[in-house]
C-alpha atoms as a PDB file:
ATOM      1  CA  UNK A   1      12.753  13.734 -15.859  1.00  0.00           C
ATOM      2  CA  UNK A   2      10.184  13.461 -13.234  1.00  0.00           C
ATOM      3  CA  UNK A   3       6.734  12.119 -14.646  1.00  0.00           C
ATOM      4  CA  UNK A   4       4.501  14.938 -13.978  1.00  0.00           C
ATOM      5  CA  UNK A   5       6.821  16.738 -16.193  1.00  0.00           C
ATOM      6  CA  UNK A   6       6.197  14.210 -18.830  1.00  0.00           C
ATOM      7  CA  UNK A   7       2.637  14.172 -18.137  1.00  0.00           C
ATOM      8  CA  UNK A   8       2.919  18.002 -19.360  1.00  0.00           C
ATOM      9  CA  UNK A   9       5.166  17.751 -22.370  1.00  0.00           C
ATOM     10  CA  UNK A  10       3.442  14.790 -24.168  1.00  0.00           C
ATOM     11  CA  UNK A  11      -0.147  17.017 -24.578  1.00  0.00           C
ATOM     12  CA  UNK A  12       2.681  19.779 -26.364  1.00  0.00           C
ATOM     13  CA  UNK A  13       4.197  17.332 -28.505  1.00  0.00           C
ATOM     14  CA  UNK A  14       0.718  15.958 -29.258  1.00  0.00           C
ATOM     15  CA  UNK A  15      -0.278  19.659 -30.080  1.00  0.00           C
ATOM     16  CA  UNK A  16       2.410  21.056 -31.965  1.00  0.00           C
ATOM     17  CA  UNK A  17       1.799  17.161 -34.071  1.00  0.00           C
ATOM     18  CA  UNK A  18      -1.364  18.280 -34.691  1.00  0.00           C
ATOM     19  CA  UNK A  19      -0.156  21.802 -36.014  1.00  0.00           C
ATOM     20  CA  UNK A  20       3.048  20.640 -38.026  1.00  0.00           C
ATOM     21  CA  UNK A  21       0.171  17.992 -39.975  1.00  0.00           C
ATOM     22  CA  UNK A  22      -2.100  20.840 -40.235  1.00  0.00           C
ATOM     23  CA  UNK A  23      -0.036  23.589 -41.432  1.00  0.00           C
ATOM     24  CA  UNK A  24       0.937  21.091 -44.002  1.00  0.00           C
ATOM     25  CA  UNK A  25      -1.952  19.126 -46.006  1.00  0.00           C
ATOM     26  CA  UNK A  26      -4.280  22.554 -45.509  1.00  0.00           C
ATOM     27  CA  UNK A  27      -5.005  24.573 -48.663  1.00  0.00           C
ATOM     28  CA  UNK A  28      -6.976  27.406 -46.545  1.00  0.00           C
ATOM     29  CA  UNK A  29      -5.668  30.133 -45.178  1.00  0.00           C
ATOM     30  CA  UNK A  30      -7.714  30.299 -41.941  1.00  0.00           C
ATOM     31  CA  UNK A  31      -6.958  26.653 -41.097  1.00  0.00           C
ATOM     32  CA  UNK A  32      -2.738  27.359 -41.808  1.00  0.00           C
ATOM     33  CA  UNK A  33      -3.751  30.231 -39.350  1.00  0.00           C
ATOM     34  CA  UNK A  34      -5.007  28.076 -36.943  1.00  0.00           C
ATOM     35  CA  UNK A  35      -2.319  24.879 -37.275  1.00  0.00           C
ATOM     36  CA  UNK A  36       0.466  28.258 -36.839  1.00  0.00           C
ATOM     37  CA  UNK A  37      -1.329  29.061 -33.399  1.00  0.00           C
ATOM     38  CA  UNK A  38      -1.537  25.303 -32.390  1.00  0.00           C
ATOM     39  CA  UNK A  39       2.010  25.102 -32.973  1.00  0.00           C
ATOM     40  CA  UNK A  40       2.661  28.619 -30.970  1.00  0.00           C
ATOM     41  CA  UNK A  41       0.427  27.280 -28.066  1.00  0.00           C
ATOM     42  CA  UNK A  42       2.550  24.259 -27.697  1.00  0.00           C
ATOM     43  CA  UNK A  43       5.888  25.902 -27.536  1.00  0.00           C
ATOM     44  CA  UNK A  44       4.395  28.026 -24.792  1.00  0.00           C
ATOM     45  CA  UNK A  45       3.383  25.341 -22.732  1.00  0.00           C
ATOM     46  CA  UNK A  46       7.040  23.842 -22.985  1.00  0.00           C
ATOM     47  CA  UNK A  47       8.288  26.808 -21.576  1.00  0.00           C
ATOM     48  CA  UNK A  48       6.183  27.104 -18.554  1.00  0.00           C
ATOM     49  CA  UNK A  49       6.684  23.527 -18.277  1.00  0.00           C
ATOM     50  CA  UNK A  50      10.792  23.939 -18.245  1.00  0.00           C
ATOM     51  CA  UNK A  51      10.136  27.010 -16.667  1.00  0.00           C
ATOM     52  CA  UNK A  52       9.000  25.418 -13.371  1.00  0.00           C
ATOM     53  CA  UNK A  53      10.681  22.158 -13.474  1.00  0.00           C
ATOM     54  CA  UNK A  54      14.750  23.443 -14.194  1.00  0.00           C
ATOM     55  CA  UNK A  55      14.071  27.248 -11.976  1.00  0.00           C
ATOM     56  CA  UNK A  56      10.761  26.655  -9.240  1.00  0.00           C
ATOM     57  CA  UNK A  57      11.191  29.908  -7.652  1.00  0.00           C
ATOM     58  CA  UNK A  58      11.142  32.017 -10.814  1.00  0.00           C
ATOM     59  CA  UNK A  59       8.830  33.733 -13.791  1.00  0.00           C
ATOM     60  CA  UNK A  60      11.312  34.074 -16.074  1.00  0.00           C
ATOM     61  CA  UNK A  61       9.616  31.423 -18.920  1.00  0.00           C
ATOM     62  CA  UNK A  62       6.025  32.745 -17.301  1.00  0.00           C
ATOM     63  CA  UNK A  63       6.974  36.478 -18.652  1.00  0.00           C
ATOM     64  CA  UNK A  64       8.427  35.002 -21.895  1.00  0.00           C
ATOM     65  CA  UNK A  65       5.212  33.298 -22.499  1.00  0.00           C
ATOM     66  CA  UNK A  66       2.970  35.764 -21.884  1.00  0.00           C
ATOM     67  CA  UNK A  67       5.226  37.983 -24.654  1.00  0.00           C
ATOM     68  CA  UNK A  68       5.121  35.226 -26.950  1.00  0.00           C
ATOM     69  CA  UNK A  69       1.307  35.170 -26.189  1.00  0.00           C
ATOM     70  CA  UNK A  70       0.851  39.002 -26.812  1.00  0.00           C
ATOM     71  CA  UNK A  71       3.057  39.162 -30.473  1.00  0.00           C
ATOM     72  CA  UNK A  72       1.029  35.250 -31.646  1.00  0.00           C
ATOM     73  CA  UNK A  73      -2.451  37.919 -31.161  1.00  0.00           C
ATOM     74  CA  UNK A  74      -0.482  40.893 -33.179  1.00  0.00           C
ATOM     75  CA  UNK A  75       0.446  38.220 -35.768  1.00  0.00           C
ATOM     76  CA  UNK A  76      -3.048  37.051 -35.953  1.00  0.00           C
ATOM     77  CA  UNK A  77      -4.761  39.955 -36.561  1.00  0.00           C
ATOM     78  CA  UNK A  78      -2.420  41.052 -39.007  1.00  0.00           C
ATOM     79  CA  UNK A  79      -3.036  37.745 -40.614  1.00  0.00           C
ATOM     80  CA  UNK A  80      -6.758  37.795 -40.702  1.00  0.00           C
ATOM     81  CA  UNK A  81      -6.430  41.092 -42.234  1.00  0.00           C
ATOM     82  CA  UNK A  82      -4.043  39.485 -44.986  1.00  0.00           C
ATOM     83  CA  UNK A  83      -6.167  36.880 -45.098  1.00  0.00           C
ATOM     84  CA  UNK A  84      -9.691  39.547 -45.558  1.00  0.00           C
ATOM     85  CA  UNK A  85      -7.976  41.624 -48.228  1.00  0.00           C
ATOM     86  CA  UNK A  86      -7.028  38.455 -50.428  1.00  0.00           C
ATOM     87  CA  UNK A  87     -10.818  37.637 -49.727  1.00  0.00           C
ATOM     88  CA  UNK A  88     -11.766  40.925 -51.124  1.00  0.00           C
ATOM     89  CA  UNK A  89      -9.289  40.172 -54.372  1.00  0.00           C
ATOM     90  CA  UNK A  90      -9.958  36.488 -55.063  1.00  0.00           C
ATOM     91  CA  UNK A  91     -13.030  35.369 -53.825  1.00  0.00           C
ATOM     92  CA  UNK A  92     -11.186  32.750 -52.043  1.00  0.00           C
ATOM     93  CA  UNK A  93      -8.608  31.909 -49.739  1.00  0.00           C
ATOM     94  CA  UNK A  94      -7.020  28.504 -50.954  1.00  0.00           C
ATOM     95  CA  UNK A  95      -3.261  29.228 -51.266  1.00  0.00           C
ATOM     96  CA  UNK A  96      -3.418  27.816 -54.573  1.00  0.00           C
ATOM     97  CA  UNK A  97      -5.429  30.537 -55.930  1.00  0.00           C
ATOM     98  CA  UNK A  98      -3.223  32.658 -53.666  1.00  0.00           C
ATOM     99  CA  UNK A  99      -0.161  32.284 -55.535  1.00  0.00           C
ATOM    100  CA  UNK A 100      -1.989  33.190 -58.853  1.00  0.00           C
ATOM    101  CA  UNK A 101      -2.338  36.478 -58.227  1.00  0.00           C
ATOM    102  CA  UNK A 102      -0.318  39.076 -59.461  1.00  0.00           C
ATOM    103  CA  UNK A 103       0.372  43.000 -58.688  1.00  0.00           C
END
């Protein structure tokens, strides 16, 4: 691979690192929330990345980003409201107290 392709992918590794670690030693929900996005962000990048390098003249991983971009924001807001009505319920939003509750 060419090196400004590397130059690229190693800030996406570093990223989705960062996420993977987060999304597992945090106990809150908002920070899981966050790592998840980190994580979503990265793979995006990769695909622009691959997008351009394997097919210059086309948009093909541009559109698929920008979808994957548009359903991470549905899945967020549906999270945060998750997120708000286990607020509402516990008084807290570690996912230990999470899994205590019961309907």
């Amino acid at each position: 691979m060419e090196l400004t392709v590397l130059m690229y992918l190693l800030p996406a590794l570093v990223m989705f690192g960062c996420g993977v670690y987060g999304f597992l030693t945090r106990k809150n929900m908002i920070a899981i929330m966050i790592s998840l996005e980190l994580m979503l962000n990265a793979v995006d990048i990769n695909f622009v990345v691959f997008n351009r390098y394997l097919f210059p003249g086309q948009l093909e991983g541009m559109f698929f980003t920008l979808f994957a971009i548009a359903i991470a924001a549905a899945e967020t807001a549906l999270a945060l409201a998750i997120i708000i009505n286990v607020y509402r319920v516990a008084r807290n939003v570690d996912i230990d107290d999470v899994s205590k509750l019961k309907f």
